[in-house]
Each structure stands twice: as C-alpha cells, then as structure tokens.
PDB file of N, CA and C in Angstrom:
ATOM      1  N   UNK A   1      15.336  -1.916  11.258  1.00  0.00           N
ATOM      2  CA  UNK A   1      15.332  -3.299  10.812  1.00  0.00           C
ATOM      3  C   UNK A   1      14.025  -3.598  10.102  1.00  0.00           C
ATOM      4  N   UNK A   2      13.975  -3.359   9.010  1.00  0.00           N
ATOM      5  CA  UNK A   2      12.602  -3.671   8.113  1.00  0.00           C
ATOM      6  C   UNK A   2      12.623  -4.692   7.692  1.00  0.00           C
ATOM      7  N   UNK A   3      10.980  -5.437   7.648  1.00  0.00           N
ATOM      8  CA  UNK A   3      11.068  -6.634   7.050  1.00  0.00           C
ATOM      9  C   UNK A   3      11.402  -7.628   8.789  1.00  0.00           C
ATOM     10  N   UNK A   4      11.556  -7.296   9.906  1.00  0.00           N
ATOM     11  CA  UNK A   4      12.009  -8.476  10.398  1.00  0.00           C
ATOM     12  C   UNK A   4      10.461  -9.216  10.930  1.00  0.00           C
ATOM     13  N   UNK A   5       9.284  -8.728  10.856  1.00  0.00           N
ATOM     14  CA  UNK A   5       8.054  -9.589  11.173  1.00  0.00           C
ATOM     15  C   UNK A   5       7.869 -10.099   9.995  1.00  0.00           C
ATOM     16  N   UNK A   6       8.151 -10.482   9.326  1.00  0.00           N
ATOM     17  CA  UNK A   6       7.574 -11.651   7.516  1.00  0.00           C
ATOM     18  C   UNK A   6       7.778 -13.123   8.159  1.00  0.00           C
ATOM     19  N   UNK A   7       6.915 -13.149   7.824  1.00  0.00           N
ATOM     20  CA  UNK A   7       6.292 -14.962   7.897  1.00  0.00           C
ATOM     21  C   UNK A   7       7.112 -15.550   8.451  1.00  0.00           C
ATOM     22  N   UNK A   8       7.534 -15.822   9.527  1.00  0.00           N
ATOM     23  CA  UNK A   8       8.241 -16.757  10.396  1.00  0.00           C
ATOM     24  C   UNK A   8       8.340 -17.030  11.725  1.00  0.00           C
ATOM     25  N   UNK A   9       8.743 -18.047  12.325  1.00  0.00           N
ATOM     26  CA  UNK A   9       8.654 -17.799  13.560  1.00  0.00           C
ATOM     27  C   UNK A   9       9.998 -17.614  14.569  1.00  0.00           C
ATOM     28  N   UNK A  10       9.699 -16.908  15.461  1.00  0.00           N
ATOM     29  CA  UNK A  10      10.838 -16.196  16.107  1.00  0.00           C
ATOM     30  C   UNK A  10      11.246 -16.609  17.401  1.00  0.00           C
ATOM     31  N   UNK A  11      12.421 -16.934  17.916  1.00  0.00           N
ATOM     32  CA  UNK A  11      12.730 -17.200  19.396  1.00  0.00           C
ATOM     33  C   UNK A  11      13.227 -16.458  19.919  1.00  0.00           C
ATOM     34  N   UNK A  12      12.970 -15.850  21.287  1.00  0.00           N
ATOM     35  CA  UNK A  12      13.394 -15.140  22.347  1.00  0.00           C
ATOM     36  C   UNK A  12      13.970 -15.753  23.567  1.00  0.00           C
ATOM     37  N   UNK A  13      15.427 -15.388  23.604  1.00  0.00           N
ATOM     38  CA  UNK A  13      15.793 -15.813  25.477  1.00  0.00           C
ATOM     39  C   UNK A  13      15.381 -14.926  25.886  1.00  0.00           C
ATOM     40  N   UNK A  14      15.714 -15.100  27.423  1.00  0.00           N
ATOM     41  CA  UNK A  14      15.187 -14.302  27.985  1.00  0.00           C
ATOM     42  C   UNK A  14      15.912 -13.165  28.392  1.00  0.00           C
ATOM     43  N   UNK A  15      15.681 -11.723  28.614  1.00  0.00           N
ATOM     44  CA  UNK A  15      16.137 -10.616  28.533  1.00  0.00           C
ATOM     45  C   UNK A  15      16.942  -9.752  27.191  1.00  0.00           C
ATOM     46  N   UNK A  16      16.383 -11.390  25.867  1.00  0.00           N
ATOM     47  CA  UNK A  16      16.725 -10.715  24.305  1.00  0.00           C
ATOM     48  C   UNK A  16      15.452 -10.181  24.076  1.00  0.00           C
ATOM     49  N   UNK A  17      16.524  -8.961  23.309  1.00  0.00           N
ATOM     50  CA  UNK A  17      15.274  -8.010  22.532  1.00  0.00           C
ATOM     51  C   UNK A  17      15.796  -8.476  20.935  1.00  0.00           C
ATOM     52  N   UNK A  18      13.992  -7.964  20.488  1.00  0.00           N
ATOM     53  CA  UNK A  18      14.606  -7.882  18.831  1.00  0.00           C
ATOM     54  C   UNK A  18      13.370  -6.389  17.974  1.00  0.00           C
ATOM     55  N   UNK A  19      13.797  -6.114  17.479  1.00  0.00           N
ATOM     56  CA  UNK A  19      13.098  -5.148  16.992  1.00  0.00           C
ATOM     57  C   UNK A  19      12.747  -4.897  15.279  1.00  0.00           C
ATOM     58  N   UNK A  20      11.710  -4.339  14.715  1.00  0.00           N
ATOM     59  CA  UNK A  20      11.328  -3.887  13.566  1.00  0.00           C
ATOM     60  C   UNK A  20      10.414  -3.116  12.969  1.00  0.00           C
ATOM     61  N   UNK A  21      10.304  -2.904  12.096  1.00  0.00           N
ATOM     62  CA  UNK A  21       9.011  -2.111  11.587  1.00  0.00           C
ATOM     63  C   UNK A  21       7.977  -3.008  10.439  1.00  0.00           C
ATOM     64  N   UNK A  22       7.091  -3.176  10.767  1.00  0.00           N
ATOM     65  CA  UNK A  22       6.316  -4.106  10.053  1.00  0.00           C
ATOM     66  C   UNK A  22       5.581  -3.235   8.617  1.00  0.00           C
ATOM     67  N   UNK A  23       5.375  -3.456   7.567  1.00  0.00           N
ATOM     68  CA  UNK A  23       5.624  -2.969   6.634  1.00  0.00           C
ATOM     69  C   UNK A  23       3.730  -3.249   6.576  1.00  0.00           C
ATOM     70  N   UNK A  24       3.464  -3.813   6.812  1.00  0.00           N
ATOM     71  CA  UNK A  24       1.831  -3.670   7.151  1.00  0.00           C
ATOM     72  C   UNK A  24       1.275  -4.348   8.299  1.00  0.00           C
ATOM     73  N   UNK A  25       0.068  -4.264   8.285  1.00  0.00           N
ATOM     74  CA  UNK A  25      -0.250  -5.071  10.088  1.00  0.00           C
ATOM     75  C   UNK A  25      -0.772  -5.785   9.978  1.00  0.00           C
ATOM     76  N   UNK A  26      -0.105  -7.040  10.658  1.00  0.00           N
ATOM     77  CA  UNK A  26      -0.105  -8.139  11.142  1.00  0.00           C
ATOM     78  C   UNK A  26      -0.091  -8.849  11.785  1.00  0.00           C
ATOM     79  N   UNK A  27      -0.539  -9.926  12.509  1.00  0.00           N
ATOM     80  CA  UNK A  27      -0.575 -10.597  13.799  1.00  0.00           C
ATOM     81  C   UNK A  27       0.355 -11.408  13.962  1.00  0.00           C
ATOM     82  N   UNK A  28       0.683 -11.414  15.425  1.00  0.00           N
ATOM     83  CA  UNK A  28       2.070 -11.981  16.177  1.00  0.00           C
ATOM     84  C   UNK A  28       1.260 -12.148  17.471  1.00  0.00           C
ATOM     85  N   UNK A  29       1.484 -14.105  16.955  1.00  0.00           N
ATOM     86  CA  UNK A  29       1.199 -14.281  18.052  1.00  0.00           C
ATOM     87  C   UNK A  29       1.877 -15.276  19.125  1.00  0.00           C
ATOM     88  N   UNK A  30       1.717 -15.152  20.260  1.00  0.00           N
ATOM     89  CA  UNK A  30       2.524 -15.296  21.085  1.00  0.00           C
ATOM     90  C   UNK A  30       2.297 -17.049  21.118  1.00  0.00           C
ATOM     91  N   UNK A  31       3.196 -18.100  20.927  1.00  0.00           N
ATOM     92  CA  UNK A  31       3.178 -19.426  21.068  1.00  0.00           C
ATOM     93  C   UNK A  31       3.850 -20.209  22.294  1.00  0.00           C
ATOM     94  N   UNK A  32       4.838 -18.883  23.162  1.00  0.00           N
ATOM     95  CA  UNK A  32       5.512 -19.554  24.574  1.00  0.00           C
ATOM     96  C   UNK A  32       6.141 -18.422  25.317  1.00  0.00           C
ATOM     97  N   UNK A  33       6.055 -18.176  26.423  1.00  0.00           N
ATOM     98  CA  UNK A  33       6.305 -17.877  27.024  1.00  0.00           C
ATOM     99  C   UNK A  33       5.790 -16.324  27.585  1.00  0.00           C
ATOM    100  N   UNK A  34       6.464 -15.377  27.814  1.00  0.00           N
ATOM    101  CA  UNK A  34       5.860 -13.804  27.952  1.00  0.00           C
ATOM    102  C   UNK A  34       6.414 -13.040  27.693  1.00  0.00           C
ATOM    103  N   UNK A  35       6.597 -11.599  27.003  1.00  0.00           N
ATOM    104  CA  UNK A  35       7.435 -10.929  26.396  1.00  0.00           C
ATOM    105  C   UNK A  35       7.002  -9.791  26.669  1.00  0.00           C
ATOM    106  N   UNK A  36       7.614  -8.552  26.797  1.00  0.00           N
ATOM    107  CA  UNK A  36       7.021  -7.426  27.043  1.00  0.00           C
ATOM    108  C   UNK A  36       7.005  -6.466  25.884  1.00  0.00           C
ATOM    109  N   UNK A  37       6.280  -5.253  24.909  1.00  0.00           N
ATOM    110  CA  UNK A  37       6.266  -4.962  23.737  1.00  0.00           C
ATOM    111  C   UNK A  37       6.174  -3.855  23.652  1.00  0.00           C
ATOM    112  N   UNK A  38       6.700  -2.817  23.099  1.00  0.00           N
ATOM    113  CA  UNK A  38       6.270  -1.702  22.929  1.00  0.00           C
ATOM    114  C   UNK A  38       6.475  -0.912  21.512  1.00  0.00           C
ATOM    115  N   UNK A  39       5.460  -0.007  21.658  1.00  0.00           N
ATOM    116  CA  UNK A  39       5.452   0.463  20.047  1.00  0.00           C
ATOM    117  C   UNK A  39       5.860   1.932  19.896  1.00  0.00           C
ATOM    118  N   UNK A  40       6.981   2.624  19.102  1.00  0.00           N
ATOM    119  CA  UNK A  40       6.894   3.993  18.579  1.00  0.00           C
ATOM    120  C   UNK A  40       5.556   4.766  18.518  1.00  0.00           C
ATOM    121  N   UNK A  41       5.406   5.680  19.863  1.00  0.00           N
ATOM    122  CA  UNK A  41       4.722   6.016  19.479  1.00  0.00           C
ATOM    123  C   UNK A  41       3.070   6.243  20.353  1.00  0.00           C
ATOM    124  N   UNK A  42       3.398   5.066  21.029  1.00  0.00           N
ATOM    125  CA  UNK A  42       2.065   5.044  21.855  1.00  0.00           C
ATOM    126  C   UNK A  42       3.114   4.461  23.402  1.00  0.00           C
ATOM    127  N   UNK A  43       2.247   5.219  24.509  1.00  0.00           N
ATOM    128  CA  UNK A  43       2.987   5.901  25.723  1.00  0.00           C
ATOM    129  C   UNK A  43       2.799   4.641  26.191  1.00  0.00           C
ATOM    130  N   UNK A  44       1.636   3.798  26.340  1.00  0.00           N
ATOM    131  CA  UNK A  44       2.343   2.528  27.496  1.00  0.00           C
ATOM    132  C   UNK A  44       2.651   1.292  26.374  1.00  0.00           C
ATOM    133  N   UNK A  45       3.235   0.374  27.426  1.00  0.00           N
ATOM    134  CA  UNK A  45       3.728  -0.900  26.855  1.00  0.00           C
ATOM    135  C   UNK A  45       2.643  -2.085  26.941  1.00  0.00           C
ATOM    136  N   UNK A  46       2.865  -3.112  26.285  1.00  0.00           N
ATOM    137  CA  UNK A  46       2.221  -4.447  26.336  1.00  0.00           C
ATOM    138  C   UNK A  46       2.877  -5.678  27.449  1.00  0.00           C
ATOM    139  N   UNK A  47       2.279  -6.126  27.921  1.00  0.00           N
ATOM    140  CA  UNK A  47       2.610  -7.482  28.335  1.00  0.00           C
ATOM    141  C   UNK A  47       1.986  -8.916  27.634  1.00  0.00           C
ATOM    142  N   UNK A  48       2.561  -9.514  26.880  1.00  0.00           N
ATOM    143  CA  UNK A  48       1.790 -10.389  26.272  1.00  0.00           C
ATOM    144  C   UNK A  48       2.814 -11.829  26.741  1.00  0.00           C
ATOM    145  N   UNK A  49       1.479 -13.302  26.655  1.00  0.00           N
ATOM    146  CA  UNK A  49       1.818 -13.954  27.152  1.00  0.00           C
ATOM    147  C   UNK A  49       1.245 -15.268  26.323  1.00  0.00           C
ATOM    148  N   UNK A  50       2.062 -16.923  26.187  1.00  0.00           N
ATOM    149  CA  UNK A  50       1.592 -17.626  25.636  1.00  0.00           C
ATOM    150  C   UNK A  50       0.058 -17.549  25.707  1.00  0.00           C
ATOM    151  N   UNK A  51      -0.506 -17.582  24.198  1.00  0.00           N
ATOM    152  CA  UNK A  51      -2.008 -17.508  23.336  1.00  0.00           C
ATOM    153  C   UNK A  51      -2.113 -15.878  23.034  1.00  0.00           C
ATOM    154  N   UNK A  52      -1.516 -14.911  23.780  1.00  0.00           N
ATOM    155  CA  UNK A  52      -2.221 -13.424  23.864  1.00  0.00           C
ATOM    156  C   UNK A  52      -1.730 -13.404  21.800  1.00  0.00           C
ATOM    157  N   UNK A  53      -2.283 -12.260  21.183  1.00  0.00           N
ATOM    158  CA  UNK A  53      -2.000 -12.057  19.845  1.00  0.00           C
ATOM    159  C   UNK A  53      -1.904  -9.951  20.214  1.00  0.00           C
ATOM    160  N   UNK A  54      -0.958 -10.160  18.780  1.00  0.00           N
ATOM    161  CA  UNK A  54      -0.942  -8.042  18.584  1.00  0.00           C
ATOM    162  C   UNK A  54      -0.736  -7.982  17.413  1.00  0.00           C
ATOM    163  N   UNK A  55      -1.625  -7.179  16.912  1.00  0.00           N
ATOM    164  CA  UNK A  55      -1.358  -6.869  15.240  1.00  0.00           C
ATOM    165  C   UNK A  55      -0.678  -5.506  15.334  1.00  0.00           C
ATOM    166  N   UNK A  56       0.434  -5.776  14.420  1.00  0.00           N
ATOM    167  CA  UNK A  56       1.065  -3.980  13.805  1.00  0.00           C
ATOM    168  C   UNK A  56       0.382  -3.507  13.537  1.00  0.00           C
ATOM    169  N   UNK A  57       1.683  -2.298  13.592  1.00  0.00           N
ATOM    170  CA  UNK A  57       0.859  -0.587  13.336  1.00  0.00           C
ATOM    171  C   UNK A  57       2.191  -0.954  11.787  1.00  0.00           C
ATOM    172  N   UNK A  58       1.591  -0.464  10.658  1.00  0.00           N
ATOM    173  CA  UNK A  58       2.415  -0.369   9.647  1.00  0.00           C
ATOM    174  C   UNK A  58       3.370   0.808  10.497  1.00  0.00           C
ATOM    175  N   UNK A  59       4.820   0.912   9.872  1.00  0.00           N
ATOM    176  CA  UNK A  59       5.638   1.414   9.482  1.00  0.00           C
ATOM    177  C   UNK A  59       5.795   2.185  11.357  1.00  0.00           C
ATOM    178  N   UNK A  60       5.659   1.642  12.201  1.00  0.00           N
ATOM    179  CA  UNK A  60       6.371   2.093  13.328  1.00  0.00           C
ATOM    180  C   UNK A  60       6.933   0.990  14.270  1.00  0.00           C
ATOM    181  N   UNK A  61       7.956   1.453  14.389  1.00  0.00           N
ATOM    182  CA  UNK A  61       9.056   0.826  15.463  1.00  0.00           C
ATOM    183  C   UNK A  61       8.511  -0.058  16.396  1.00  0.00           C
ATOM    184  N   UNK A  62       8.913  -1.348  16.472  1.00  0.00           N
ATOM    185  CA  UNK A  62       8.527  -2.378  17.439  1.00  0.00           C
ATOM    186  C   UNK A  62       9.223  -3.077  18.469  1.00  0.00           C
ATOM    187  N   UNK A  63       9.528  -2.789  19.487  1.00  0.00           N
ATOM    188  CA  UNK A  63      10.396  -3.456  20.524  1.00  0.00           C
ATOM    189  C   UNK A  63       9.888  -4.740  21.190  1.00  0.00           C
ATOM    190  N   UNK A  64      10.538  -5.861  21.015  1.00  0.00           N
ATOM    191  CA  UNK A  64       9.706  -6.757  22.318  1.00  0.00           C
ATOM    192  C   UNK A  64      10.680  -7.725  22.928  1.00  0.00           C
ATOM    193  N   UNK A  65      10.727  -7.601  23.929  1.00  0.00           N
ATOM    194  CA  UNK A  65      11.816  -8.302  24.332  1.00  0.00           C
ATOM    195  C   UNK A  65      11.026  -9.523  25.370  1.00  0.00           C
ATOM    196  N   UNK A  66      12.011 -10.776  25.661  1.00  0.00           N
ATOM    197  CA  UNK A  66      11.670 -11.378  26.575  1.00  0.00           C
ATOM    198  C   UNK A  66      11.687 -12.049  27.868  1.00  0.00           C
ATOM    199  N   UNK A  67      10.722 -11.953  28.659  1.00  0.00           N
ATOM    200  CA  UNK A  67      10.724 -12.112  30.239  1.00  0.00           C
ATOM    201  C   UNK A  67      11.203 -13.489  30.214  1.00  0.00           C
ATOM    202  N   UNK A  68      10.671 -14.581  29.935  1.00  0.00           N
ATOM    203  CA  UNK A  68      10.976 -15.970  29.761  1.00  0.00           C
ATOM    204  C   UNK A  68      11.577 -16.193  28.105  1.00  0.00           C
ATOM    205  N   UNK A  69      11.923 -17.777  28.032  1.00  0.00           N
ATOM    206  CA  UNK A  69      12.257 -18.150  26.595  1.00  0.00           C
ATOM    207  C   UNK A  69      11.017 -18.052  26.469  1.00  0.00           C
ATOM    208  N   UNK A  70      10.544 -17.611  24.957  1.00  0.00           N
ATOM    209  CA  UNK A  70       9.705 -17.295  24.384  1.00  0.00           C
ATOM    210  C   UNK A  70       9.897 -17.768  22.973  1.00  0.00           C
ATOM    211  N   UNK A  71       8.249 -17.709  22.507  1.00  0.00           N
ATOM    212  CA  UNK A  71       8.393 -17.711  20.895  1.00  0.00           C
ATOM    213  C   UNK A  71       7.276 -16.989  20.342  1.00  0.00           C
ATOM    214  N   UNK A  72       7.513 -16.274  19.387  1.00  0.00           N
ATOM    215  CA  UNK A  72       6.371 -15.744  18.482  1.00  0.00           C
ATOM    216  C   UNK A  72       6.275 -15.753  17.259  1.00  0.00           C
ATOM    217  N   UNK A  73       4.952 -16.450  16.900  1.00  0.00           N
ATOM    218  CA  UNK A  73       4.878 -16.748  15.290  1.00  0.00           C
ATOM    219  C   UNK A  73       4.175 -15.391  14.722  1.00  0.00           C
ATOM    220  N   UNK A  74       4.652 -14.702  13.257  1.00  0.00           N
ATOM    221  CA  UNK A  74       4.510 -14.031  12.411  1.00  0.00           C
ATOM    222  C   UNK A  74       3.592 -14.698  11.472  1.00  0.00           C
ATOM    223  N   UNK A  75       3.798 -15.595  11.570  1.00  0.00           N
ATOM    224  CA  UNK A  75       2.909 -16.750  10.407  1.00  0.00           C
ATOM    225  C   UNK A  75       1.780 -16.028  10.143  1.00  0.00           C
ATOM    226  N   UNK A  76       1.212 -15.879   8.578  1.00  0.00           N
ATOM    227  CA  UNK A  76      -0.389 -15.954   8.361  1.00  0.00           C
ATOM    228  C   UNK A  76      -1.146 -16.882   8.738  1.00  0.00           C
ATOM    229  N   UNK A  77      -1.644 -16.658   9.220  1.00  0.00           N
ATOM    230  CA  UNK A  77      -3.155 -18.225  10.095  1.00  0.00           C
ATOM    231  C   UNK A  77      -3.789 -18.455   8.618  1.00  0.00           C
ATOM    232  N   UNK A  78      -3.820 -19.932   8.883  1.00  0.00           N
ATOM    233  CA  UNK A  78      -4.694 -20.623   8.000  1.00  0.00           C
ATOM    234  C   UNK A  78      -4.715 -20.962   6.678  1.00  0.00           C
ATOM    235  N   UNK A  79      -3.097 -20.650   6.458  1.00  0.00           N
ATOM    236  CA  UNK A  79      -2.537 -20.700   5.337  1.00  0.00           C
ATOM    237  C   UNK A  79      -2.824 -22.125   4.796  1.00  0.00           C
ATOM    238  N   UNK A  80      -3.136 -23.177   5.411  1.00  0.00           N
ATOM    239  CA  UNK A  80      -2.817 -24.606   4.739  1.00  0.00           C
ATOM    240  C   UNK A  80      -5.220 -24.813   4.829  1.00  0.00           C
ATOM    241  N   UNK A  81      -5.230 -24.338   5.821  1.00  0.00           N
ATOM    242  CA  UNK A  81      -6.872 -24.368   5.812  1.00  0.00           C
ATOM    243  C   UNK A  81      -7.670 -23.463   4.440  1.00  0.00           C
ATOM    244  N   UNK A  82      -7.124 -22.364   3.800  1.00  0.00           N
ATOM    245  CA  UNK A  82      -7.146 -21.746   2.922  1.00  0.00           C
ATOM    246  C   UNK A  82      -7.404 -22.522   1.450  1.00  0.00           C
ATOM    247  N   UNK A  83      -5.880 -23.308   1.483  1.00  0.00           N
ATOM    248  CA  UNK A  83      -5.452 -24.276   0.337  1.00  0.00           C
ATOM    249  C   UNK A  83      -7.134 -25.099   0.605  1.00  0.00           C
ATOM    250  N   UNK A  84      -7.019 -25.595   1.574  1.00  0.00           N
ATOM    251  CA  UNK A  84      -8.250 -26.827   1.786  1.00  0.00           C
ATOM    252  C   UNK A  84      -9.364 -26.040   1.264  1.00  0.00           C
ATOM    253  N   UNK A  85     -10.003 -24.997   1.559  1.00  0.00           N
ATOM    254  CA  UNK A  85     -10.955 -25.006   0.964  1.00  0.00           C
ATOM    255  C   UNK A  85     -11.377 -24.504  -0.565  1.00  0.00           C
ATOM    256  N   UNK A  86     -10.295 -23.982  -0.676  1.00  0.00           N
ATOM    257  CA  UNK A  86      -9.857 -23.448  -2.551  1.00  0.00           C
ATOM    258  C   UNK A  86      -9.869 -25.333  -3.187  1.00  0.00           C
ATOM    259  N   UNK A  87      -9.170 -26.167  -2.159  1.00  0.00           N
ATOM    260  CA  UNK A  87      -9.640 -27.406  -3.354  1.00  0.00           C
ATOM    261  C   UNK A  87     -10.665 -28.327  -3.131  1.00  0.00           C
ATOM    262  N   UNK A  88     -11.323 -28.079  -2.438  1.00  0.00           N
ATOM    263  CA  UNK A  88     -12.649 -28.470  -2.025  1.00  0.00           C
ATOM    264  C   UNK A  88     -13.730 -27.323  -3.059  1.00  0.00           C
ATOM    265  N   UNK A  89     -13.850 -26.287  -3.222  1.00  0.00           N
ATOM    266  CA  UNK A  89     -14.364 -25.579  -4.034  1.00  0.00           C
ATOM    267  C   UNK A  89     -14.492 -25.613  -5.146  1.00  0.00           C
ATOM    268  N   UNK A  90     -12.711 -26.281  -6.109  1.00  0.00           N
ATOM    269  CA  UNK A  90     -13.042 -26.528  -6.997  1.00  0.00           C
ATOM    270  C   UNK A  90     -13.470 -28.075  -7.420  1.00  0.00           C
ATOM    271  N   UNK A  91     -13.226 -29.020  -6.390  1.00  0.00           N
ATOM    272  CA  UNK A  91     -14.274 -30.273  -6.794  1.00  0.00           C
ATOM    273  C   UNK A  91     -15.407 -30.084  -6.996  1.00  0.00           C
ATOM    274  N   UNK A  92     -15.953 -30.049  -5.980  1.00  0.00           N
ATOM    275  CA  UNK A  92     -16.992 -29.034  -6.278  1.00  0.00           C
ATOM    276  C   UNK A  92     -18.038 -28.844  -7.421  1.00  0.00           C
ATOM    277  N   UNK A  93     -17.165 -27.191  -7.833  1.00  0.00           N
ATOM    278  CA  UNK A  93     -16.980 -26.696  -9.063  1.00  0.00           C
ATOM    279  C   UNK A  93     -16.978 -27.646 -10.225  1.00  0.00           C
ATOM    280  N   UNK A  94     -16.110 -28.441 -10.191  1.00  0.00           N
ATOM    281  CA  UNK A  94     -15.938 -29.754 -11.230  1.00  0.00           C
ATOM    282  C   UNK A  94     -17.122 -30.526 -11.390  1.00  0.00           C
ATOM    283  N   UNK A  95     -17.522 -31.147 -10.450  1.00  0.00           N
ATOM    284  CA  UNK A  95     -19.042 -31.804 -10.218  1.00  0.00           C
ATOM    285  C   UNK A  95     -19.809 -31.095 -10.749  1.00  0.00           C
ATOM    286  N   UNK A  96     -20.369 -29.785 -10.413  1.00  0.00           N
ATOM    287  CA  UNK A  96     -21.430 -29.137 -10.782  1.00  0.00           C
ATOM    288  C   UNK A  96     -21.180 -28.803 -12.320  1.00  0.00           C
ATOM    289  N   UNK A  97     -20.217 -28.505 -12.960  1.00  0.00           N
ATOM    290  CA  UNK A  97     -19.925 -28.192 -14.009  1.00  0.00           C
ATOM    291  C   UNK A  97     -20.000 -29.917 -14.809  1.00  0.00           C
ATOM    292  N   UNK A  98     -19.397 -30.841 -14.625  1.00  0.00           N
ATOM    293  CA  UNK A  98     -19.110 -32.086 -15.256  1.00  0.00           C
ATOM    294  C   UNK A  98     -20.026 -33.511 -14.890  1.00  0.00           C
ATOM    295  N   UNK A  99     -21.283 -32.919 -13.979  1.00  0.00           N
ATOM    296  CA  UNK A  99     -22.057 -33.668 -13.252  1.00  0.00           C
ATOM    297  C   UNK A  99     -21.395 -34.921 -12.407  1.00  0.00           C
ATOM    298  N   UNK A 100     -22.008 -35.375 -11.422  1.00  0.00           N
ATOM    299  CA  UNK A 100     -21.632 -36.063 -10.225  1.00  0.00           C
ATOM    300  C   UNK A 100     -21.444 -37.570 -11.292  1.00  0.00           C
ATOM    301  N   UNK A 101     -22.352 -38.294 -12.740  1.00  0.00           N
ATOM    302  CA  UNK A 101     -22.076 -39.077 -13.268  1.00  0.00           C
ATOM    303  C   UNK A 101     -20.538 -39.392 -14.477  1.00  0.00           C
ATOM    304  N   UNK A 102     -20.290 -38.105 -14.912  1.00  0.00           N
ATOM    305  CA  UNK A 102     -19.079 -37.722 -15.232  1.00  0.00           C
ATOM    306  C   UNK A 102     -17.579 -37.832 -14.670  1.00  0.00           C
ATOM    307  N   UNK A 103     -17.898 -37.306 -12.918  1.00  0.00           N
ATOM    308  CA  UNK A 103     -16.550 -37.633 -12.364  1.00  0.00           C
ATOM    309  C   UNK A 103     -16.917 -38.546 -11.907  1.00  0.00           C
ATOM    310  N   UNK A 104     -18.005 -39.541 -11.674  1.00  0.00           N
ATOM    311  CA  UNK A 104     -18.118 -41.042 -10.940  1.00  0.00           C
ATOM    312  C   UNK A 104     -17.373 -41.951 -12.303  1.00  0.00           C
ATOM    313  N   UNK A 105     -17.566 -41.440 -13.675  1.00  0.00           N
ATOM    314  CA  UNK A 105     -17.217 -42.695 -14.516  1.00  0.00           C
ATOM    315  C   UNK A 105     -15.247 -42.039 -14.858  1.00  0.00           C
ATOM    316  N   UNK A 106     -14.783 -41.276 -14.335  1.00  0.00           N
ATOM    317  CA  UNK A 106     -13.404 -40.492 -14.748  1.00  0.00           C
ATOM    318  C   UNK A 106     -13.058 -41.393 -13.369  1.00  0.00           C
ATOM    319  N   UNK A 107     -13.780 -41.472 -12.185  1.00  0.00           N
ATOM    320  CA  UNK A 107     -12.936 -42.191 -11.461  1.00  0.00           C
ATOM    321  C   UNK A 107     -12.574 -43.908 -11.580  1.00  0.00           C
ATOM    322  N   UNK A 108     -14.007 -44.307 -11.633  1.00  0.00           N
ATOM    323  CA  UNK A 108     -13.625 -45.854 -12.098  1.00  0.00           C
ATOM    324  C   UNK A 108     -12.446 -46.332 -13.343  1.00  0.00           C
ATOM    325  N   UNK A 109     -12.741 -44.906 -14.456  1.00  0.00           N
ATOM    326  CA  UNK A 109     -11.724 -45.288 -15.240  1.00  0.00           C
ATOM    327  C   UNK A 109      -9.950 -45.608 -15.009  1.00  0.00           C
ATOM    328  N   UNK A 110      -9.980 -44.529 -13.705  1.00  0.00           N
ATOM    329  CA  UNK A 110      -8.560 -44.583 -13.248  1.00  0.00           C
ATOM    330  C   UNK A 110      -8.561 -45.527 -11.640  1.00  0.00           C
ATOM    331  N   UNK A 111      -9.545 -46.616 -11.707  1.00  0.00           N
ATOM    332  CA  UNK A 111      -9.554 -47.325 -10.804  1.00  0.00           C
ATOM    333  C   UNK A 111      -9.495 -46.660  -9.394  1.00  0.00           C
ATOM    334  N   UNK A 112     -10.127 -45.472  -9.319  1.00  0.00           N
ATOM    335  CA  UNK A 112     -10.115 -44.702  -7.834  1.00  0.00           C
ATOM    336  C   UNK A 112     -11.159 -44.885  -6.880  1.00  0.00           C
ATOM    337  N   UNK A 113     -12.055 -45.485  -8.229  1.00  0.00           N
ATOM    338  CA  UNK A 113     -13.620 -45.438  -7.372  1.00  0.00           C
ATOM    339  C   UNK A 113     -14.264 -46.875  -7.561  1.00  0.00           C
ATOM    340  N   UNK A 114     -14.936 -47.438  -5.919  1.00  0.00           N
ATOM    341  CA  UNK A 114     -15.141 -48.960  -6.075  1.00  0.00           C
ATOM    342  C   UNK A 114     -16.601 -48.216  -6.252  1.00  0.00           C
ATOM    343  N   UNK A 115     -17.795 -49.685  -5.822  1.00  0.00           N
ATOM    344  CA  UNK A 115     -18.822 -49.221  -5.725  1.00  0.00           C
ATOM    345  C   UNK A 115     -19.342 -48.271  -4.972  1.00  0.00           C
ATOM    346  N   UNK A 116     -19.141 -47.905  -4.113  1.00  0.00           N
ATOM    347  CA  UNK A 116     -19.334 -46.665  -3.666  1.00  0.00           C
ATOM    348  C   UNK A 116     -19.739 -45.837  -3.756  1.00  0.00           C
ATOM    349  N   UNK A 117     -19.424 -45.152  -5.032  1.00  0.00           N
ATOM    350  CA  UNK A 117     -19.289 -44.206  -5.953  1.00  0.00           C
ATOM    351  C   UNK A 117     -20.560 -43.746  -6.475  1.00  0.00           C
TER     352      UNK A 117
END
C-alpha cells in the first residue's frame, strides 16, 4: 500500500490495523489514543501513545494497529506557521526595499493607515 502516510490524518478503532510504505521519512504523530507499530525489518515493536511522534524509514513496510480509538496525523508541522513567516519576510523585504515612508503613504492612500502610521 504505497503512498498511504501523505499528508493526512488517520483514524484507528481499536484492534484496526492499517499499513504502508512511506516513500520518504516522515513524522506521524500520535494525536489520541495508543497504537502499537512495527517496522519491516527491525526485530522489536513500538508502543506509541497520544503526543509520542515516529518518523519513517523510506520504502519499508509499516504496521500499526490500534489498542484504543486512536488518531494519527501525517501532516507536515507548521505548514500554516511557514506561510506566516514567508509573509512577514516579505513585508519586511518591501519596507526595506520601498522605505518605511513609502509604504506609510501606499497605506493612507488606500485608507488602511490612520495616524498611527
């Protein structure tokens, strides 16, 4: 089952398994409950539990099934904190390039900026 850790998040009842091969390594992390995990390949198993995290092994077999309902997010972390600081960077950027009097008079023009400014 390739492809089944990509960006999403996953629910487990309890005593469901689901399995895949992660196509690079990545963190999964555990958001509820406890699941037990094991990997192609390496002799003991995991116990992981709401907060614990496990990054893949590219391209080997992943079992994890769960003790309780469970959930585990695949998600990239910080995906929306990322955005934030890429547009904070380029204000920024803008300022230093267009000086702080430049975007103070671009804002009053579009009525964004009181005195303040």
């Amino acid at each position: 089952m390739r492809g089944l850790f990509t960006n999403q998040l996953l629910s487990i009842e309890p005593g469901e398994a689901i399995s895949g091969v992660a196509s690079h390594a990545q963190t999964l992390r555990i958001t509820r409950g406890n699941v037990w995990l094991t990997v192609e390949g390496i002799k003991h198993d995991y116990w992981l539990s709401a907060g614990d995290t496990f990054t893949t092994i590219p391209g080997r077999l992943i079992v994890v099934e769960a003790d309780t309902a469970s959930s585990i997010d695949t998600r990239r972390p910080g995906a929306k904190q990322t955005l934030q600081n890429v547009a904070a960077w380029i204000a920024a950027l803008g300022q230093r390039a267009f000086g702080h009097a430049t975007v103070q008079a671009c804002l009053k023009r579009h009525r964004v900026c009181n005195d303040a400014c």
